[in-house]
Structure formats: structure tokens, C-alpha cells
Protein backbone atom coordinates (compact mmCIF):
# COMPACT_ATOMS: atom_id res chain seq x y z
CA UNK A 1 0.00 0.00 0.00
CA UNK A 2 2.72 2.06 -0.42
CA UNK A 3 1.71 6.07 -0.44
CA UNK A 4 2.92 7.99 -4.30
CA UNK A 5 6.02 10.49 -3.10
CA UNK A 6 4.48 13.31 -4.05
CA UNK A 7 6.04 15.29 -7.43
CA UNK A 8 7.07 18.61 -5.43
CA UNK A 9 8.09 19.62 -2.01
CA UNK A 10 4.14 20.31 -1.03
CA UNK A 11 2.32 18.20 1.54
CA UNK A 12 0.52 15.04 0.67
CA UNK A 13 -2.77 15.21 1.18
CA UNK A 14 -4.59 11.94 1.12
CA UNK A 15 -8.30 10.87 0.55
CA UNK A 16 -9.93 7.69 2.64
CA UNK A 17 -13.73 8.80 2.27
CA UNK A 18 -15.27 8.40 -1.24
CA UNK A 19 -18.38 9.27 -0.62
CA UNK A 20 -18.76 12.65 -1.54
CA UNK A 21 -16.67 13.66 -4.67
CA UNK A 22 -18.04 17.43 -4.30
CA UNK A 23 -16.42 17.64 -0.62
CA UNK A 24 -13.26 16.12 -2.17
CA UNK A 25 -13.45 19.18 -4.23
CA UNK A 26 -14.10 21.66 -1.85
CA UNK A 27 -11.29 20.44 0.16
CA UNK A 28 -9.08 21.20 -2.46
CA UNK A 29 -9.97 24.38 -3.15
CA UNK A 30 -9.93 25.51 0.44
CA UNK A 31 -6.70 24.67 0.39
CA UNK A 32 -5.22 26.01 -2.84
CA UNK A 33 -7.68 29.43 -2.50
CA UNK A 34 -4.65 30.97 -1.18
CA UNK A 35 -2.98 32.25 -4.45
CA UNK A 36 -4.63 29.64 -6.61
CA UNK A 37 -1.52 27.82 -7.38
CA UNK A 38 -0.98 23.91 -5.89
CA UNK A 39 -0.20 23.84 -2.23
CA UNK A 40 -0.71 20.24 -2.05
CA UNK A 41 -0.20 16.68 -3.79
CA UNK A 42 -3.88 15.25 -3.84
CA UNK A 43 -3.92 11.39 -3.63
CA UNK A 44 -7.43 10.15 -4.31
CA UNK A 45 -6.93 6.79 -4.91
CA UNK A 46 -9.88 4.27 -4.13
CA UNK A 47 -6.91 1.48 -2.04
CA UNK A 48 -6.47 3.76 1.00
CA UNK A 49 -10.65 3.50 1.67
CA UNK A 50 -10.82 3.83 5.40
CA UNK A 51 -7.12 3.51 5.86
CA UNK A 52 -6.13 3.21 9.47
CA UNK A 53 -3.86 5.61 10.78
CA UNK A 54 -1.48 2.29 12.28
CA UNK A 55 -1.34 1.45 8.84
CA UNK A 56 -0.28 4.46 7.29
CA UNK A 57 2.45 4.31 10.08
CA UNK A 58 3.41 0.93 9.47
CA UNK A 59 3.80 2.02 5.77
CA UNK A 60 5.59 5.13 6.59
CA UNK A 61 8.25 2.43 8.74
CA UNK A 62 8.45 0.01 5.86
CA UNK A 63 9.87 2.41 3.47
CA UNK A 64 13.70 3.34 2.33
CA UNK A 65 14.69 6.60 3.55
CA UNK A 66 15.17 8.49 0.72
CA UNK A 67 10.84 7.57 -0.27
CA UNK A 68 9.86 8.93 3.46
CA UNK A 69 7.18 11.22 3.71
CA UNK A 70 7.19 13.91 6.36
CA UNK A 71 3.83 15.12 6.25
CA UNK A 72 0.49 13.50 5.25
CA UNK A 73 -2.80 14.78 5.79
CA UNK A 74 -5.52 13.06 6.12
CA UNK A 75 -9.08 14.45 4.50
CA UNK A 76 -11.52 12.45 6.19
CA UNK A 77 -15.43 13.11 6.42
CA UNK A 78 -16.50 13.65 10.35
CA UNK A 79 -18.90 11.29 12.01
């Protein structure tokens, strides 16, 4: 399950609720509205569904050094 490095030196943000693609959307934007330019690496990818945060750690562990991620951000839908 290993997490896409993202392209840039911007933070990963990464999707685990597909239920609502407009929210998805709206999450983006918040977070680009800035200056309009990329602030992020968006990872929607179907695979990390409900991913737990132990196994994004155990993931994060697993890896080579040089493929680490610092940050990832989670965009989950609340309760």
C-alpha cells in the first residue's frame, strides 16, 4: 500500500472517504484558495478507503529513507 512520493516539495494530502466527490473538491480548493496555485499533492486513490492511521504508520516504517514522507494529511469526512 505504499503512499505515491508526491512530485514537489508540497504536503501530501490523502483521501480515505469516497463518498462525496463534491467535498473532495471543496477540500481542495480551500486549500489552494490561497494564491490559486498547488499547495498540495492530492492522492485520491480508491486502495487507501478507510485507511487506518497504524497502517499508514506501518507504511511510513516500511519504506527506504530516501521515499519517506514527512507530512500526510488526512481528509476524512466527520462522524
Amino acid at each position: 500500500m505504499l503512499l505515491p512520493a508526491p512530485k514537489d516539495l508540497t504536503s501530501t494530502v490523502l483521501r480515505t472517504d469516497f463518498g462525496d466527490d463534491a467535498a473532495w473538491v471543496s477540500v481542495q480548493a480551500a486549500i489552494d484558495a490561497a494564491d490559486g496555485s498547488p499547495h498540495a499533492t492530492y492522492v485520491s486513490d480508491p486502495r487507501f478507503t478507510d485507511v487506518s492511521i497504524q497502517a499508514l504508520i506501518d507504511e511510513g516504517t516500511a519504506t527506504e529513507d530516501d521515499d519517506d514522507l514527512t507530512y500526510v494529511f488526512l481528509a476524512i469526512r466527520p462522524p
